[in-house]
PDB file of N, CA and C in Angstrom:
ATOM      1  N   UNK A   1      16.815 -16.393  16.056  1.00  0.00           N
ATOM      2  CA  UNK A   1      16.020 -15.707  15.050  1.00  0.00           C
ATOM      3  C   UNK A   1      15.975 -16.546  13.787  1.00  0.00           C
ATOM      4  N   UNK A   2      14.771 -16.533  13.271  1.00  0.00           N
ATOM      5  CA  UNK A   2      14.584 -17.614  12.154  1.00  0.00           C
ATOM      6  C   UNK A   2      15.299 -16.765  10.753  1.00  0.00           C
ATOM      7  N   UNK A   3      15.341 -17.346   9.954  1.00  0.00           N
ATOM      8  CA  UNK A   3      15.711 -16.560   8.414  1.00  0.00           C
ATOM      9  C   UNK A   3      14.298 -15.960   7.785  1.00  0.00           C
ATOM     10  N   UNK A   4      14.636 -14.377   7.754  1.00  0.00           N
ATOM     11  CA  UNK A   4      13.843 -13.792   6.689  1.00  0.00           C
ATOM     12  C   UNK A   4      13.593 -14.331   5.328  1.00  0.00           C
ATOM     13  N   UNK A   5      12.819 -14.206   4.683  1.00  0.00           N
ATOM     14  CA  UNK A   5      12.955 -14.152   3.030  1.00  0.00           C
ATOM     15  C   UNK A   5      11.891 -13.191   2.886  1.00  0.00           C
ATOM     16  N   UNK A   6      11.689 -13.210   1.760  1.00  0.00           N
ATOM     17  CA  UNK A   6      10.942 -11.878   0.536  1.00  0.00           C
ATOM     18  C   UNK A   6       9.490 -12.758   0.515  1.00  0.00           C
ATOM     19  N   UNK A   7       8.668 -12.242   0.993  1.00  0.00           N
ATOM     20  CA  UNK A   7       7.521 -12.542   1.192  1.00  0.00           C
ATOM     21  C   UNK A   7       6.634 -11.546   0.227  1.00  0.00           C
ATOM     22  N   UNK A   8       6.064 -11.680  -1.240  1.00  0.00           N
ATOM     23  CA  UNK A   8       5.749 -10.671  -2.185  1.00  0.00           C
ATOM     24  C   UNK A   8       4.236 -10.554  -1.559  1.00  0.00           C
ATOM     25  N   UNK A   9       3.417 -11.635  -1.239  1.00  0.00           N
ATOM     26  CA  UNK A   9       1.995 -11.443  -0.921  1.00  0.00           C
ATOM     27  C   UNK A   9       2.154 -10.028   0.298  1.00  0.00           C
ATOM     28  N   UNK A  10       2.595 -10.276   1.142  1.00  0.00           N
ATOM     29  CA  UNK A  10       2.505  -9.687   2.552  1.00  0.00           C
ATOM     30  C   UNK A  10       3.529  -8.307   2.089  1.00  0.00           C
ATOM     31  N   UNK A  11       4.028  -7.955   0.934  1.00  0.00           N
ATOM     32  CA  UNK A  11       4.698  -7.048   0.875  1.00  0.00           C
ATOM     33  C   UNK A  11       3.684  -6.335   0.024  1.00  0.00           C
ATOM     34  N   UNK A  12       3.108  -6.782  -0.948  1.00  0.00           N
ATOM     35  CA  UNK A  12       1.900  -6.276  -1.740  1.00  0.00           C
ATOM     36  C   UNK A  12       0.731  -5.877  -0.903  1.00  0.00           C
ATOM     37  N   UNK A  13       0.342  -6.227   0.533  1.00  0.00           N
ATOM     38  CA  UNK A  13      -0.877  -6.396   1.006  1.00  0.00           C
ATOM     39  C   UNK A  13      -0.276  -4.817   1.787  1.00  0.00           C
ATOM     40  N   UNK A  14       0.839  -4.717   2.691  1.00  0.00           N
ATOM     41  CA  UNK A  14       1.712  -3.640   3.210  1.00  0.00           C
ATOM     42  C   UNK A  14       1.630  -2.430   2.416  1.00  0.00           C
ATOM     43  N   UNK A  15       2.358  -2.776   0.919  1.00  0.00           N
ATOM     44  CA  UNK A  15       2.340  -1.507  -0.060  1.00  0.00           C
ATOM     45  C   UNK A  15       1.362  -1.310  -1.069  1.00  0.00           C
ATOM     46  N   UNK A  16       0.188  -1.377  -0.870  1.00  0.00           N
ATOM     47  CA  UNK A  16      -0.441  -0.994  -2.415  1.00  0.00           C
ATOM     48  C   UNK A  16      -0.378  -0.838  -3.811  1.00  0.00           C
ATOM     49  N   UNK A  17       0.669   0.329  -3.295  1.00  0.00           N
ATOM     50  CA  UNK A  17       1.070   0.888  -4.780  1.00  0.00           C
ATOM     51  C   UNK A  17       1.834   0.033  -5.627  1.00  0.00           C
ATOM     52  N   UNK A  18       2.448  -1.494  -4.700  1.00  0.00           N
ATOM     53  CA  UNK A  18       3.161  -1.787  -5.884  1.00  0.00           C
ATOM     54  C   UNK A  18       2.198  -3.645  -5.881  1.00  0.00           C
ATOM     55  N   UNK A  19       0.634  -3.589  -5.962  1.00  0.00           N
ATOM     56  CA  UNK A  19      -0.262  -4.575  -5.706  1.00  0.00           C
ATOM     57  C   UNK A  19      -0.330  -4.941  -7.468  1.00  0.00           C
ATOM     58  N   UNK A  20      -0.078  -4.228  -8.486  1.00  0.00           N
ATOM     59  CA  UNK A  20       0.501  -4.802  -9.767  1.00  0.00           C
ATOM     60  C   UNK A  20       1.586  -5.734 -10.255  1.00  0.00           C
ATOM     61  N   UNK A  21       0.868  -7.139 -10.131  1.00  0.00           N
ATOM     62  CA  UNK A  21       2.690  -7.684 -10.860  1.00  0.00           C
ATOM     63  C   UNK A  21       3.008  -7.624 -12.185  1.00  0.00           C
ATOM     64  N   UNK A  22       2.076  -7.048 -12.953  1.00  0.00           N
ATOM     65  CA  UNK A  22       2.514  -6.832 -14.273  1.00  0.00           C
ATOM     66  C   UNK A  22       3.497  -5.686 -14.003  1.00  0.00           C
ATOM     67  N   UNK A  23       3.307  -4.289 -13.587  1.00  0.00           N
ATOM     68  CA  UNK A  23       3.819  -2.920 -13.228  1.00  0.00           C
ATOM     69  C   UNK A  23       5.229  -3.842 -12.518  1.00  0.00           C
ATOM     70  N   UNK A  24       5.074  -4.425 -11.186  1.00  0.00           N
ATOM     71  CA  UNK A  24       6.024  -4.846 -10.539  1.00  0.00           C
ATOM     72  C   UNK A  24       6.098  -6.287 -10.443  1.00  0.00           C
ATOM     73  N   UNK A  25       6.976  -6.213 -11.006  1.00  0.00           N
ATOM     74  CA  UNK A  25       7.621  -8.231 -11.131  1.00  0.00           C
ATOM     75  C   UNK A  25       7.798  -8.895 -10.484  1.00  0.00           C
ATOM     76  N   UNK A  26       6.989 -10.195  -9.297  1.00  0.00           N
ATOM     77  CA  UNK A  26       7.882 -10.676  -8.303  1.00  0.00           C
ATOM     78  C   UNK A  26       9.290 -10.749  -8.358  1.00  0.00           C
ATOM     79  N   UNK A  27       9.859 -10.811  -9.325  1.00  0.00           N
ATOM     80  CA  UNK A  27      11.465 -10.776  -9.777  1.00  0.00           C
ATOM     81  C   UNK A  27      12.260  -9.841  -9.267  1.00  0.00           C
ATOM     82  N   UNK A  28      11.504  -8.300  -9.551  1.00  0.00           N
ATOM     83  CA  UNK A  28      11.810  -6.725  -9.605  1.00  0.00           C
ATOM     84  C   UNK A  28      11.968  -6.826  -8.365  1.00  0.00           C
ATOM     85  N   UNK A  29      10.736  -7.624  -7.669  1.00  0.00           N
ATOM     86  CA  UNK A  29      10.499  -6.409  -6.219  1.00  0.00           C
ATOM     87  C   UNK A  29      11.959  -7.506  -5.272  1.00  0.00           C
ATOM     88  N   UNK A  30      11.804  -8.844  -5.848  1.00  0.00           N
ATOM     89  CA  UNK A  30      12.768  -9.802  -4.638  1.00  0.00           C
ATOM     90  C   UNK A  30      13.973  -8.822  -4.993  1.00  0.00           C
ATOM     91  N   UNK A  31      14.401  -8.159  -6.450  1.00  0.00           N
ATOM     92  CA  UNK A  31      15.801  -7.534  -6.128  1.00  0.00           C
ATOM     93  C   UNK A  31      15.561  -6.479  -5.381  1.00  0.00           C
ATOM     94  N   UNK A  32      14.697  -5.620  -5.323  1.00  0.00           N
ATOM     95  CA  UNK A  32      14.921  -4.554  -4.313  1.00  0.00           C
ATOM     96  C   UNK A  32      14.922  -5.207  -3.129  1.00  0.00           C
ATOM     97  N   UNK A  33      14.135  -6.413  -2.720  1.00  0.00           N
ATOM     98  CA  UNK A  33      14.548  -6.893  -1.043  1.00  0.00           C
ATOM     99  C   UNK A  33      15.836  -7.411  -0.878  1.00  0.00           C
ATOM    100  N   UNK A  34      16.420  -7.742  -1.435  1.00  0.00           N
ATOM    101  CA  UNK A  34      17.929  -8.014  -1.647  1.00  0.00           C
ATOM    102  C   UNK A  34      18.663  -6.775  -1.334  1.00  0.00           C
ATOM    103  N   UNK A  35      18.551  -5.747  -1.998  1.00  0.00           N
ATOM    104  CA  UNK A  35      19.320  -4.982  -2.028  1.00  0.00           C
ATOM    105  C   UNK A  35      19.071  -3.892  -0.451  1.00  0.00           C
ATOM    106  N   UNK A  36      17.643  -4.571  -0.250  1.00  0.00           N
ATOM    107  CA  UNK A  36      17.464  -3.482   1.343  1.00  0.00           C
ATOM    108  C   UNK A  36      18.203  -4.165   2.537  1.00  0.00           C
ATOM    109  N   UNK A  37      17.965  -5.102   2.193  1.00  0.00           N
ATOM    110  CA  UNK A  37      18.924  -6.027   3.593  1.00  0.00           C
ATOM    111  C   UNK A  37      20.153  -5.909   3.249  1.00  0.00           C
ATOM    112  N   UNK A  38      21.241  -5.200   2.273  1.00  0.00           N
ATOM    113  CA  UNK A  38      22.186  -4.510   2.733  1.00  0.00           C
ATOM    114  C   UNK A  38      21.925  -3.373   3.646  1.00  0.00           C
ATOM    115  N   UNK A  39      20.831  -2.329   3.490  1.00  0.00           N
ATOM    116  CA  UNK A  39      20.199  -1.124   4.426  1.00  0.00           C
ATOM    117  C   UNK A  39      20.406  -1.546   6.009  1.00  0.00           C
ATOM    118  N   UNK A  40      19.078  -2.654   5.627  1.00  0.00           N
ATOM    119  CA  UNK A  40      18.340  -3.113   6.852  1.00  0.00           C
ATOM    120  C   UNK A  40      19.501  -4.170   7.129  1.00  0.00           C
ATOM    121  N   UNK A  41      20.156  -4.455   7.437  1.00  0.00           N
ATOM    122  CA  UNK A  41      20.772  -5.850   7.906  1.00  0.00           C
ATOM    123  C   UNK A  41      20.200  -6.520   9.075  1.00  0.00           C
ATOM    124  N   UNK A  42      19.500  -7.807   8.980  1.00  0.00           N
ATOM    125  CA  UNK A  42      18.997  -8.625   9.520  1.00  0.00           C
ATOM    126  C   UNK A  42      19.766  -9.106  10.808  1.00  0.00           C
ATOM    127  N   UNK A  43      21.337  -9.351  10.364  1.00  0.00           N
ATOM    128  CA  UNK A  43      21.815  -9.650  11.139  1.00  0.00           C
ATOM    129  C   UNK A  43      23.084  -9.091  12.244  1.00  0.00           C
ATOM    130  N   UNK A  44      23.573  -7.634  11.102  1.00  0.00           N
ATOM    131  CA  UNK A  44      24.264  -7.083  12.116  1.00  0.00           C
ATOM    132  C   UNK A  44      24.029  -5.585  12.416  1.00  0.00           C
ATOM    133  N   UNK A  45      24.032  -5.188  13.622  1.00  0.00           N
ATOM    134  CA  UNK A  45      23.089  -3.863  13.965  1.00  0.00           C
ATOM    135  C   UNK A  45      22.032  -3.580  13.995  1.00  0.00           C
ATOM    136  N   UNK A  46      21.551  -4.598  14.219  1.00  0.00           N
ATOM    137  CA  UNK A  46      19.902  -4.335  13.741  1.00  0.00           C
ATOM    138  C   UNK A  46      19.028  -4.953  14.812  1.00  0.00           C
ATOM    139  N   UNK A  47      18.467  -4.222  15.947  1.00  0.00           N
ATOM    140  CA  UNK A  47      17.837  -4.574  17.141  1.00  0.00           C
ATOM    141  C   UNK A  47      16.809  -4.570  16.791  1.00  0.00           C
ATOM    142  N   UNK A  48      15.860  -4.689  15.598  1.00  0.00           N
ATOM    143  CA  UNK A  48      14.649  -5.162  15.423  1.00  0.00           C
ATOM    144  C   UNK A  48      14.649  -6.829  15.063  1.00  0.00           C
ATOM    145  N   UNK A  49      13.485  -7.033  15.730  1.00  0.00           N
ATOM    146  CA  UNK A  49      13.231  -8.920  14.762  1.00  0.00           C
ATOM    147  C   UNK A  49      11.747  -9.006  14.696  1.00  0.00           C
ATOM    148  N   UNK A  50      11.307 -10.320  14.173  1.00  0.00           N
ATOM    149  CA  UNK A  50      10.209 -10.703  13.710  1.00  0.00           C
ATOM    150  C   UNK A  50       9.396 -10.007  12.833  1.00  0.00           C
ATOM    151  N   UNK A  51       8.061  -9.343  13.436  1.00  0.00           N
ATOM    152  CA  UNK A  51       7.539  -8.803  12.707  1.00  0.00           C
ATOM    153  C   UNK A  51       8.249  -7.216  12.119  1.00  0.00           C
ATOM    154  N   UNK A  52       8.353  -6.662  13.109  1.00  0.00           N
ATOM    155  CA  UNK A  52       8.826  -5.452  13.173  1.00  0.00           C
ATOM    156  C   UNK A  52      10.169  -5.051  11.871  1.00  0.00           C
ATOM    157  N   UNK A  53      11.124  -6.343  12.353  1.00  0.00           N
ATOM    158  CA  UNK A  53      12.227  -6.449  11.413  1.00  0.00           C
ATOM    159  C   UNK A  53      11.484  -6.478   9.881  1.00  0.00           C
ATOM    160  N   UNK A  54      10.590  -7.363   9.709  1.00  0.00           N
ATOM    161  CA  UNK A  54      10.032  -7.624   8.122  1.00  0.00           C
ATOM    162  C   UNK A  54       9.296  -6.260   7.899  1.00  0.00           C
ATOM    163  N   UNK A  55       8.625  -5.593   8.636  1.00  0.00           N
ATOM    164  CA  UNK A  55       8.392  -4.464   8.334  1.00  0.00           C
ATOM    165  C   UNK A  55       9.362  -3.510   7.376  1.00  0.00           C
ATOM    166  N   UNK A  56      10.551  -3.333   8.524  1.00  0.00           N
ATOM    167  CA  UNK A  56      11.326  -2.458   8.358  1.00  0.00           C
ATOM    168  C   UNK A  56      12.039  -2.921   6.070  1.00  0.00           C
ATOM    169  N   UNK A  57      12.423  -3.884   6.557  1.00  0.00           N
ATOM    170  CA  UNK A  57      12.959  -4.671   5.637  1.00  0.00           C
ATOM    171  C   UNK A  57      11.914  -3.872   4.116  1.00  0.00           C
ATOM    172  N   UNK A  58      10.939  -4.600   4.512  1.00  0.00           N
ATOM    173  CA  UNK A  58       9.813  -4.155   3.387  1.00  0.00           C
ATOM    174  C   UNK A  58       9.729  -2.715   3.307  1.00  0.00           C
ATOM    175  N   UNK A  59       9.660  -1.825   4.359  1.00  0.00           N
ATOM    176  CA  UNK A  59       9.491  -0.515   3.776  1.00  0.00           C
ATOM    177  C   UNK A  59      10.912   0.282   2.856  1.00  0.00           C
ATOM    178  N   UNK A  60      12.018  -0.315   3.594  1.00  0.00           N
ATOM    179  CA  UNK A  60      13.527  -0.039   2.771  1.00  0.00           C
ATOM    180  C   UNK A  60      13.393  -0.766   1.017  1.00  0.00           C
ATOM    181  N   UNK A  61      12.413  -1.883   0.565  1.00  0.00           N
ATOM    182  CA  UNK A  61      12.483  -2.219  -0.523  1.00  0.00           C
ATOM    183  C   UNK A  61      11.579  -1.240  -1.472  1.00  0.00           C
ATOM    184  N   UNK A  62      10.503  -0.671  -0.196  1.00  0.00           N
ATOM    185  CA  UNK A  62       9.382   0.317  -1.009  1.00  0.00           C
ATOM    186  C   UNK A  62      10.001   1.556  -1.441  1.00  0.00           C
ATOM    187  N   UNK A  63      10.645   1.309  -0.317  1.00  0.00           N
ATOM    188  CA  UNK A  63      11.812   3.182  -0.829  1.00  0.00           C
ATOM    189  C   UNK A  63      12.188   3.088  -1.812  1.00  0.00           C
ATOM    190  N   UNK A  64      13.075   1.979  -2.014  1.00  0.00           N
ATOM    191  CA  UNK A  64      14.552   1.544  -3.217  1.00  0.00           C
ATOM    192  C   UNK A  64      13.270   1.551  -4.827  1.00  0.00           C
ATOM    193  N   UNK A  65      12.313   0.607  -4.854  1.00  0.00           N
ATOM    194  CA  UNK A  65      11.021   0.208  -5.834  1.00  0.00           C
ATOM    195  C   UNK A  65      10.755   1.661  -6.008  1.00  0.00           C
ATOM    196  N   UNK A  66      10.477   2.535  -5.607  1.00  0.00           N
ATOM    197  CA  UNK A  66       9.686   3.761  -5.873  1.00  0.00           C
ATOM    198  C   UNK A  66      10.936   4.791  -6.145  1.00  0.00           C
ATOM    199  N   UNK A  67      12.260   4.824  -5.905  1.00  0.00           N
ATOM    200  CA  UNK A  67      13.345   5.378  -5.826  1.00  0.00           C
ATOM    201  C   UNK A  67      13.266   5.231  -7.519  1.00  0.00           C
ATOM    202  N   UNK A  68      13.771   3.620  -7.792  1.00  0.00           N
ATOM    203  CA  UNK A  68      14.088   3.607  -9.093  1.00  0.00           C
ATOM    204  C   UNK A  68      13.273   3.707 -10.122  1.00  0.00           C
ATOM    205  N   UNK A  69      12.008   3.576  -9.492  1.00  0.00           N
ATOM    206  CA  UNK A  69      10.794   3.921 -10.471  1.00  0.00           C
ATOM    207  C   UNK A  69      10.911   5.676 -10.886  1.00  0.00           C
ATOM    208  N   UNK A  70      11.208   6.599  -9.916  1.00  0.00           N
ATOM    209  CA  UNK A  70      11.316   7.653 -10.589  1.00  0.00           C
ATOM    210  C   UNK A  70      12.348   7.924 -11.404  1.00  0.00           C
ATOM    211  N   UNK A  71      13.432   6.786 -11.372  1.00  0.00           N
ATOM    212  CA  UNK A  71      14.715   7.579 -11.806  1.00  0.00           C
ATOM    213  C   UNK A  71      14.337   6.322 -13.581  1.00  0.00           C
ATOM    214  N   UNK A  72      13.420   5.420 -13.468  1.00  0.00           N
ATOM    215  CA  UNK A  72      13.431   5.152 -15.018  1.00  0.00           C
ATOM    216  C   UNK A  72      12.450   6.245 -15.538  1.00  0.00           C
ATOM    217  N   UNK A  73      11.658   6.597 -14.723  1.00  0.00           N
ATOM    218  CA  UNK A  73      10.752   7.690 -15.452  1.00  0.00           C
ATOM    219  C   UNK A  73      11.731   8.905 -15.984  1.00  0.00           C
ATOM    220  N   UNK A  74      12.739   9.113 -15.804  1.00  0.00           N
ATOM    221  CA  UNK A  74      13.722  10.160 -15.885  1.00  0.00           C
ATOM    222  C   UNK A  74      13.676  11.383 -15.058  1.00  0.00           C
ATOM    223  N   UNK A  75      12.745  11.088 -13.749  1.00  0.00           N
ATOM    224  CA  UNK A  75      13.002  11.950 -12.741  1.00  0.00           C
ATOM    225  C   UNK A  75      13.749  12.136 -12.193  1.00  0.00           C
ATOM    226  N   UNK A  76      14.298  13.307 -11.340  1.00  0.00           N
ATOM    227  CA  UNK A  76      15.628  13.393 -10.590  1.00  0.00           C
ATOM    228  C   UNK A  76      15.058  12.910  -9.063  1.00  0.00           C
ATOM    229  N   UNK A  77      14.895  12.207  -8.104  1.00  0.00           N
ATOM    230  CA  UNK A  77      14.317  12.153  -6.774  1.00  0.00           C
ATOM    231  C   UNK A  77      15.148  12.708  -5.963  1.00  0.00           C
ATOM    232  N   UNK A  78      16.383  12.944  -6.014  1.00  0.00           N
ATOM    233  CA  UNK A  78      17.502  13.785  -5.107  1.00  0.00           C
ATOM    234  C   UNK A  78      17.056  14.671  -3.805  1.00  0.00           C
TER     235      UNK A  78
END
């Protein structure tokens, strides 16, 4: 299996909502993919690969991106 990385085009084209890089920072969004591949682990437990895996990967960063977006808005998302 080759090495993932944070692919922002193909994660922007996937999520819409976060197709702003002013709103969302390539910076912002690589830490939420960081922080999903603790979730998603690429490499242990994790019987997805290729595409499927980057999927997964990307939708765990959309969660975490939209998670903390409500909680700076001072929403509770609980």
């Amino acid at each position: 299996m080759g090495t993932l990385t944070f692919n922002v085009t193909l994660f922007r084209e996937q999520f819409p909502a976060f197709a702003n890089p002013v709103e969302y920072p390539d910076a912002q969004l690589q830490m939420y993919w960081d922080m999903a591949v603790c979730y998603v682990d690429p490499v242990e437990f994790c019987y997805l690969t290729g595409d499927c895996l980057q999927l997964a990967i990307n939708q765990m960063t959309a969660h975490l991106a939209a998670l903390y977006g409500l909680i700076a808005e001072g929403q509770n998302p609980g």
